[in-house]
Protein backbone atom coordinates (compact mmCIF):
# COMPACT_ATOMS: atom_id res chain seq x y z
CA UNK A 1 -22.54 -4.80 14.65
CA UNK A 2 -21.05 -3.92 18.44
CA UNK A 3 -21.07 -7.46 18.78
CA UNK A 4 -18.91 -8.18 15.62
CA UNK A 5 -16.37 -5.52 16.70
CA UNK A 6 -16.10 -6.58 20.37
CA UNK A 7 -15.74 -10.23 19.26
CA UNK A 8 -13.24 -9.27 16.97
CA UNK A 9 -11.13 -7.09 19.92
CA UNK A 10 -11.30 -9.76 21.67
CA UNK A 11 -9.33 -11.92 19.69
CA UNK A 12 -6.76 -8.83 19.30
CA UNK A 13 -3.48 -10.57 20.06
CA UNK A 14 -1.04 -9.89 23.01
CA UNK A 15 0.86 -7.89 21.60
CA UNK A 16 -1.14 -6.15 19.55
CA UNK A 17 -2.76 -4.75 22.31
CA UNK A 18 0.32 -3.60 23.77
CA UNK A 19 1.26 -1.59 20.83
CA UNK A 20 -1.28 0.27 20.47
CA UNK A 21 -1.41 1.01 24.23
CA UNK A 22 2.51 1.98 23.87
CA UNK A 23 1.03 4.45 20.78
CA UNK A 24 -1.32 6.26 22.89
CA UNK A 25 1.28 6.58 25.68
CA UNK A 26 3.49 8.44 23.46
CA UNK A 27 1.04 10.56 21.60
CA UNK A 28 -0.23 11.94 25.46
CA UNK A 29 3.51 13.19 25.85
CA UNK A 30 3.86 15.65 23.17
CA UNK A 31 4.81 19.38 23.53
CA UNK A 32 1.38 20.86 21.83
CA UNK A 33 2.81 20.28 18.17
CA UNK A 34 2.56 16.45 17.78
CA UNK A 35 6.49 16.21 18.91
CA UNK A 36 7.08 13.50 21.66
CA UNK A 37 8.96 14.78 24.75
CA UNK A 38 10.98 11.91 24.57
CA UNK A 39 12.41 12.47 21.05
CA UNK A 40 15.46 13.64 20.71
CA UNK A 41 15.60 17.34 19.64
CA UNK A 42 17.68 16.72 16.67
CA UNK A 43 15.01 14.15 14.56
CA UNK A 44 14.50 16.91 12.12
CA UNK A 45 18.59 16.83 11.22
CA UNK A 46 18.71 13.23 10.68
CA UNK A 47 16.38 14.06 7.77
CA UNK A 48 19.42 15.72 5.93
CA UNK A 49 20.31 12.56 4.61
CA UNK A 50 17.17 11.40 3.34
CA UNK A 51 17.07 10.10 -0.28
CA UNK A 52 15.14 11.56 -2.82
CA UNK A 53 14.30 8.63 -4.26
CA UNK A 54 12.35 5.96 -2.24
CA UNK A 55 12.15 2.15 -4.17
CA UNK A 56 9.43 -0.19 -3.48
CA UNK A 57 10.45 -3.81 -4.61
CA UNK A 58 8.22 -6.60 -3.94
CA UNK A 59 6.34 -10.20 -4.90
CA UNK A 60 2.86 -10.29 -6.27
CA UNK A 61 1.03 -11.05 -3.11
CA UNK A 62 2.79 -9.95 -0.63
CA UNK A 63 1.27 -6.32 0.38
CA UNK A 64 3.27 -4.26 -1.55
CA UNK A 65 1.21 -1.63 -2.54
CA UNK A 66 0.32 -0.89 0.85
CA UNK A 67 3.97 -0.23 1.19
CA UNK A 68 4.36 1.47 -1.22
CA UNK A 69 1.30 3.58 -0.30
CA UNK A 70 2.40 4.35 2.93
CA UNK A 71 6.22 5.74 1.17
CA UNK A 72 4.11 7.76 -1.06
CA UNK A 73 2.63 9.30 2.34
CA UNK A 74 5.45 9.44 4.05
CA UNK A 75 7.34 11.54 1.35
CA UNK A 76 4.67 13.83 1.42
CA UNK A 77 4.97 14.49 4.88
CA UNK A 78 8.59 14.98 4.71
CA UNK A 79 8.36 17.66 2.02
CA UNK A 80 4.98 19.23 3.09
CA UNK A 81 6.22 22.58 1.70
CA UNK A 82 7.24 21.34 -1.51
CA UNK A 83 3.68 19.07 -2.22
CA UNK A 84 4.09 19.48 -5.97
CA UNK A 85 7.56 17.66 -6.05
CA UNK A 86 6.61 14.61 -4.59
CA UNK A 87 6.01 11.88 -7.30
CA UNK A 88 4.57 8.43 -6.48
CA UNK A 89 4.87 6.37 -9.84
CA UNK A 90 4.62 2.70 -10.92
CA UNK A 91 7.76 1.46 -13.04
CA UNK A 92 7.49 -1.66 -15.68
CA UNK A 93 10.57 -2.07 -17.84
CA UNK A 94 9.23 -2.55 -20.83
CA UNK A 95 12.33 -4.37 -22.33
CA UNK A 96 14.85 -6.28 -20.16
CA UNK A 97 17.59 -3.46 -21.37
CA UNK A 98 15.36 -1.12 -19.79
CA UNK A 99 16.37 1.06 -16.76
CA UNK A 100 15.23 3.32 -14.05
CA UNK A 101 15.72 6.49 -14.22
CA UNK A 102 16.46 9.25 -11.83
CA UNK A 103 14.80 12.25 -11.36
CA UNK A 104 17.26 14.56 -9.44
CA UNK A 105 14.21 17.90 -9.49
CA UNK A 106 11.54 15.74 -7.83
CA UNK A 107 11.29 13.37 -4.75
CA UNK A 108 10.31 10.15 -5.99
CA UNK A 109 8.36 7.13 -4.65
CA UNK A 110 8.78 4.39 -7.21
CA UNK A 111 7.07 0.71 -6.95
CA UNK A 112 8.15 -2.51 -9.15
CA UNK A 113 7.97 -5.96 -9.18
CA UNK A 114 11.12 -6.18 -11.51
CA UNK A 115 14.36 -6.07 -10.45
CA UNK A 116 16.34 -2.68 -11.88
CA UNK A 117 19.35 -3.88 -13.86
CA UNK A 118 20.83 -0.45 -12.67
CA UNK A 119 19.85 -1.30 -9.57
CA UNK A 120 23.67 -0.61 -7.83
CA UNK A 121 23.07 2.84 -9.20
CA UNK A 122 20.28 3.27 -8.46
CA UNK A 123 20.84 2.75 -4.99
CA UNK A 124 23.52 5.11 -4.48
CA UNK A 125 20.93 7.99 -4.56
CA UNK A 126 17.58 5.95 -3.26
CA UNK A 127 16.68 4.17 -0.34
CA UNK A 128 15.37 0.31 -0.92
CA UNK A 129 11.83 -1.18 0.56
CA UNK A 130 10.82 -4.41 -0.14
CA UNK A 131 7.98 -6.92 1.33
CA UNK A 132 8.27 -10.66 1.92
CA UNK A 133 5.83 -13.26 2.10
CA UNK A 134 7.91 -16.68 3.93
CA UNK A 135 5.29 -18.40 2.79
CA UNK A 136 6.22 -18.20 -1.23
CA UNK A 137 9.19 -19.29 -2.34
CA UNK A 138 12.03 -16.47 -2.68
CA UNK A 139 14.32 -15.76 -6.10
CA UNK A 140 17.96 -14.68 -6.07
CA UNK A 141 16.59 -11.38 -6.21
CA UNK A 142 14.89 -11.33 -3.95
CA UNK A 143 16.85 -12.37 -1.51
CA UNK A 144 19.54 -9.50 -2.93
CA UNK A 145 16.91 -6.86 -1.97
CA UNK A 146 16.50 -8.59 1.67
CA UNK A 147 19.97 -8.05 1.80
CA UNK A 148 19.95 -3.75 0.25
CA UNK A 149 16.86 -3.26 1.66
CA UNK A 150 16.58 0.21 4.81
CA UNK A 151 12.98 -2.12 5.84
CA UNK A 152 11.67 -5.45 5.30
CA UNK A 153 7.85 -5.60 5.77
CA UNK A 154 6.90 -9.12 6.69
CA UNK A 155 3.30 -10.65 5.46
CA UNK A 156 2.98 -12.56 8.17
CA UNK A 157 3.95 -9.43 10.52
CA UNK A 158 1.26 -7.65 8.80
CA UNK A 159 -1.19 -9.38 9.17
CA UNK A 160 -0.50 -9.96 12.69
CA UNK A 161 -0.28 -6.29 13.90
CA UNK A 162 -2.30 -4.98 10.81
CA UNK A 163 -2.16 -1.28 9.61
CA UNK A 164 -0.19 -0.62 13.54
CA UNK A 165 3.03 -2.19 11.66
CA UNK A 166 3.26 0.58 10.19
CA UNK A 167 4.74 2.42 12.89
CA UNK A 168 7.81 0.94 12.44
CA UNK A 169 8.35 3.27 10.25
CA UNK A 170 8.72 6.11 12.58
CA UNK A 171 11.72 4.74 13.34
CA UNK A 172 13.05 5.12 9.85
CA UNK A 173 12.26 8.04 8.82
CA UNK A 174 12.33 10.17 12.29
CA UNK A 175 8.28 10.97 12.14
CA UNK A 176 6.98 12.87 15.02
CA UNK A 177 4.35 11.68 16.89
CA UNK A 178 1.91 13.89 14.74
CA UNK A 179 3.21 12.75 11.44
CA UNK A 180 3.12 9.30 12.43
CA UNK A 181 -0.80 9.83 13.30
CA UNK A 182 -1.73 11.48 9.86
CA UNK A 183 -0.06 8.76 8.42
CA UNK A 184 -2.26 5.86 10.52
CA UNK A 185 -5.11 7.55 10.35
CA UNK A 186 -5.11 7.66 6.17
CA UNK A 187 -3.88 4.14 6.21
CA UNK A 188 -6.42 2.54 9.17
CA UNK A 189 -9.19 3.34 5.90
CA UNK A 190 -7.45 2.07 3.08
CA UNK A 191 -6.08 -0.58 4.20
CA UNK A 192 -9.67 -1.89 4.76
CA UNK A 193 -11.06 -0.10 1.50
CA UNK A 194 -8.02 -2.51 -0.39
CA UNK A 195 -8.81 -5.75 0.58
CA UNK A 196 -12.75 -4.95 0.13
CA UNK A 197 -13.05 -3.09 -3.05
CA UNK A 198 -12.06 -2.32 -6.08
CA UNK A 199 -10.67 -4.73 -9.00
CA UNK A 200 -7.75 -6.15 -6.70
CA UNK A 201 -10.07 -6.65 -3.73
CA UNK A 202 -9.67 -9.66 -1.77
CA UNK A 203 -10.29 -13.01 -3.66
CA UNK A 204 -12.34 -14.22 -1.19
CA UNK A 205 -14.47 -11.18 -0.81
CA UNK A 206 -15.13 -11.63 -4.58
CA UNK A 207 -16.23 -14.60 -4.65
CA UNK A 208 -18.53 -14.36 -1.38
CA UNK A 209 -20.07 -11.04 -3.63
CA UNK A 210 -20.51 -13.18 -6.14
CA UNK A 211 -21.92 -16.29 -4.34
CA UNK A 212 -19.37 -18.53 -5.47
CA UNK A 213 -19.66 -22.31 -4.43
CA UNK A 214 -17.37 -24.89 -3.22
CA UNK A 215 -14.08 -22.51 -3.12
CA UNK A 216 -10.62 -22.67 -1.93
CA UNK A 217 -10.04 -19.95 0.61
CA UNK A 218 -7.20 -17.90 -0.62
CA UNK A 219 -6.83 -16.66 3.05
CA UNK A 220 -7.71 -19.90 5.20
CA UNK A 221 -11.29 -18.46 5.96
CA UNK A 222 -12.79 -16.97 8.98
CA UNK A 223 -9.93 -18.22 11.18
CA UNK A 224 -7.24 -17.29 9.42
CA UNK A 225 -5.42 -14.09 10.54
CA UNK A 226 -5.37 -12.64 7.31
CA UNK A 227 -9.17 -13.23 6.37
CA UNK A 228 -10.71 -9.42 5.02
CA UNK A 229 -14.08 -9.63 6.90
CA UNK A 230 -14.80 -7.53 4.87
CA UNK A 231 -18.70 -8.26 5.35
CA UNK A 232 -18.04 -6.44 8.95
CA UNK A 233 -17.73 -3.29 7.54
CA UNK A 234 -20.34 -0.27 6.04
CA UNK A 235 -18.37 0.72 2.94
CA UNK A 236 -19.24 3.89 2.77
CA UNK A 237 -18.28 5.53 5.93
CA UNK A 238 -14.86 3.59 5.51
CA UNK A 239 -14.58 5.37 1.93
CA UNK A 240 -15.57 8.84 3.40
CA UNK A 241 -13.49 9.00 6.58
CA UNK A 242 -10.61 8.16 4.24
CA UNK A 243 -11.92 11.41 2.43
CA UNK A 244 -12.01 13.54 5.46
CA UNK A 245 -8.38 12.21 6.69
CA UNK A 246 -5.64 15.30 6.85
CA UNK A 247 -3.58 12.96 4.42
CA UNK A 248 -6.31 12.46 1.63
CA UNK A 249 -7.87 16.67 2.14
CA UNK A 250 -3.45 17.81 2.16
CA UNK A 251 -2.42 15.65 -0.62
CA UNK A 252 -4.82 13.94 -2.92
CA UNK A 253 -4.83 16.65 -5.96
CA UNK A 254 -1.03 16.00 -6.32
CA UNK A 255 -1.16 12.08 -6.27
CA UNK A 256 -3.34 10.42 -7.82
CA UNK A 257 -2.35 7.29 -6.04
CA UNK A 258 -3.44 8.76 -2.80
CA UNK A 259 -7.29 8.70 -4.66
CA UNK A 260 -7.39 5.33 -5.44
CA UNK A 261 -7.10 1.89 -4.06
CA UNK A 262 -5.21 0.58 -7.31
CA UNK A 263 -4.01 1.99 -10.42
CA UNK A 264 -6.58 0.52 -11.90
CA UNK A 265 -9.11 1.67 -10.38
CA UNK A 266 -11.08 5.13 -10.53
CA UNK A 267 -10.93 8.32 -7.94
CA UNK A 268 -12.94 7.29 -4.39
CA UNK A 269 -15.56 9.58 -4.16
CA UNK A 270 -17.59 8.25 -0.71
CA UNK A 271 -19.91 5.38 -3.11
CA UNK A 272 -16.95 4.16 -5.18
CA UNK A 273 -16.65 1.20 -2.93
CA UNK A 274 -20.40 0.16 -2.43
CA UNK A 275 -20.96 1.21 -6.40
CA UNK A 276 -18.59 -0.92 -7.65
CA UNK A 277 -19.02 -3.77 -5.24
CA UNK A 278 -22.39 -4.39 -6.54
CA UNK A 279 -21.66 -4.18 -9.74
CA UNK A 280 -19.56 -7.36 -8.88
CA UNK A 281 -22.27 -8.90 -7.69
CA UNK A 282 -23.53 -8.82 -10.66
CA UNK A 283 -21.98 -9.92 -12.70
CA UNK A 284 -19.09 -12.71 -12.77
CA UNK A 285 -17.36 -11.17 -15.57
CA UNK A 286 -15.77 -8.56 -12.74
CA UNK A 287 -12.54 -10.72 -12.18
CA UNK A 288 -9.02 -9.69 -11.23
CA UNK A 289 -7.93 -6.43 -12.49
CA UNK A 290 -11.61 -6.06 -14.56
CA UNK A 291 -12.22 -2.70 -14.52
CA UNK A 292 -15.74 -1.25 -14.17
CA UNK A 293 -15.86 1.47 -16.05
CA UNK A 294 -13.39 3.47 -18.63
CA UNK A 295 -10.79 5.42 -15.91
CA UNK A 296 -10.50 9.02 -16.95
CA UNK A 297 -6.62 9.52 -18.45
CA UNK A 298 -5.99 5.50 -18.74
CA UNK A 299 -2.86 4.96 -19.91
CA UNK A 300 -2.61 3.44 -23.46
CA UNK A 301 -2.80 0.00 -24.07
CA UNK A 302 -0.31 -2.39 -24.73
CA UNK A 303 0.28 -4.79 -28.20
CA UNK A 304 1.29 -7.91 -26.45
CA UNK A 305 3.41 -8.22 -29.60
CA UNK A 306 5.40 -5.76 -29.04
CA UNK A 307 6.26 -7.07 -25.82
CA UNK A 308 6.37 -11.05 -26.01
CA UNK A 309 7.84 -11.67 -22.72
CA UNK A 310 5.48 -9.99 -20.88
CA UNK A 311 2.31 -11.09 -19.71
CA UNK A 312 -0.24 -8.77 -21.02
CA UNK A 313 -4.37 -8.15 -20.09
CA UNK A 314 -6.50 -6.16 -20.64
CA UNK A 315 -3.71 -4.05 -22.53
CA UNK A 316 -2.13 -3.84 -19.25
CA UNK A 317 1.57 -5.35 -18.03
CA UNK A 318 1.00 -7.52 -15.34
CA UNK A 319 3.68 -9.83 -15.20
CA UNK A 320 6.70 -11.80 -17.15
CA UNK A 321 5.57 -14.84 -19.17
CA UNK A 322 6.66 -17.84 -17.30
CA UNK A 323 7.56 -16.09 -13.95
């Protein structure tokens, strides 16, 4: 196994490298509570203006839950006193005339892949997040939310500095040096527990669990930057340091997004990952947003009649018909 990891640090780019030496520079200069002596003494009052309201808009595809993950974090931190009022929700419109509402008694965290058709209202009370893959093509829309949007998270960016992008968001949101390392530490785990289980897991993953033959690598294989290697990893201590992370032990029984590496999945409980993954390997009828077992408090289904423009399974939304 040392000589997986090494191999794999070795191929760490440039600036990757870098980075994280530039992180560990600044987290040796703090002032004994996690605040870097070269941050400037008023960080906390730029938070005045915070939103309460964050909006994650983004393409199937293009990493958008683990932004929106990491705003659902983030918001915690920013309200740590007031854990109970931050809300981390998923919003489908279930009718083109539907729109998104505002909850001006909670701090919200709201993900979508549908454009709000109040979205100009919207935004006067909400900041904007979106990701973007350059490789897909782009709509109208979403080229209006490259436009609205307080950070673009690149694919491509991502998977060239993995889960270390996200300290760009230090920047955004003034984090101290402590914050931003509850934040990294959380997200180092499930970013890795994402791609390698549960019922969204990588594609490729799936089908090397399930000994699939003469495939099409969704993520250009073993070379590609964004290939999972997921076969690198034991599972379970992955799934429990995620447990034992300030983030997960803080927040967790307020957010039931911070439990779980989809909304589709159930609660990780240190053997989720491992227990399900076999269970995959199986049995091929574990494909794309299968679930494994009944989820405790699953949300009703849906009659795709009800709903004709929207692509429907499993009694689930998961997309417009013909987008």
């Amino acid at each position: 196994a040392g000589g997986v990891t090494d191999a794999v640090e070795s191929r760490r780019e440039p600036a990757v490298r870098r980075e994280l030496s530039e992180l560990h520079a600044r987290q040796r200069e703090t002032d004994g509570h996690g605040r870097s002596l070269r941050q400037p003494m008023t960080e906390r009052a730029m938070r005045s203006g915070m939103p309460q309201m964050l909006l994650q808009y983004g393409g199937l595809r293009t990493a958008s839950t683990l932004q929106y993950q990491t705003l659902c974090i983030i918001m915690h931190l920013l309200h740590d006193d007031e854990p109970d009022k931050v809300h981390c929700r998923f919003w489908w419109p279930g009718l083109p005339t539907d729109r998104l509402k505002y909850h001006s008694n909670q701090y919200e965290v709201v993900k979508t892949h549908e454009w709000p058709i109040n979205f100009e209202e919207i935004n006067k009370t909400s900041w904007l997040f979106t990701t973007f893959n350059p490789h897909q093509n782009q709509s109208s829309i979403t080229d209006k939310a490259l436009a609205a949007a307080r950070y673009v998270q690149n694919y491509v960016d991502l998977m060239r500095r993995g889960y270390l992008l996200l300290t760009d968001y230090q920047r955004v949101f003034s984090l101290s040096d402590e914050e931003l390392g509850y934040l990294l530490e959380y997200m180092r785990y499930w970013s890795i527990l994402r791609q390698c289980c549960g019922v969204q897991m990588s594609s490729d993953w799936r089908a090397k669990l399930q000994n699939v033959t003469n495939r099409t690598w969704h993520h250009g294989g073993p070379t590609s930057i964004d290939y999972p290697a997921c076969e690198m990893y034991d599972l379970d201590v992955v799934e429990s340091s995620l447990l034992a992370s300030y983030v997960y032990k803080r927040y967790h029984s307020y957010n039931d997004a911070l439990r779980k590496v989809s909304d589709h999945d159930d609660d990780l409980n240190g053997k989720y990952c491992t227990t399900t993954n076999r269970m995959v390997a199986q049995d091929a009828k574990y494909k794309f947003n299968t679930r494994y077992w009944p989820i405790k408090h699953a949300k009703p289904k849906v009659n795709a009649s009800t709903f004709p423009g929207l692509l429907i399974v499993d009694g689930r939304i998961v997309g417009r018909r013909g987008g």
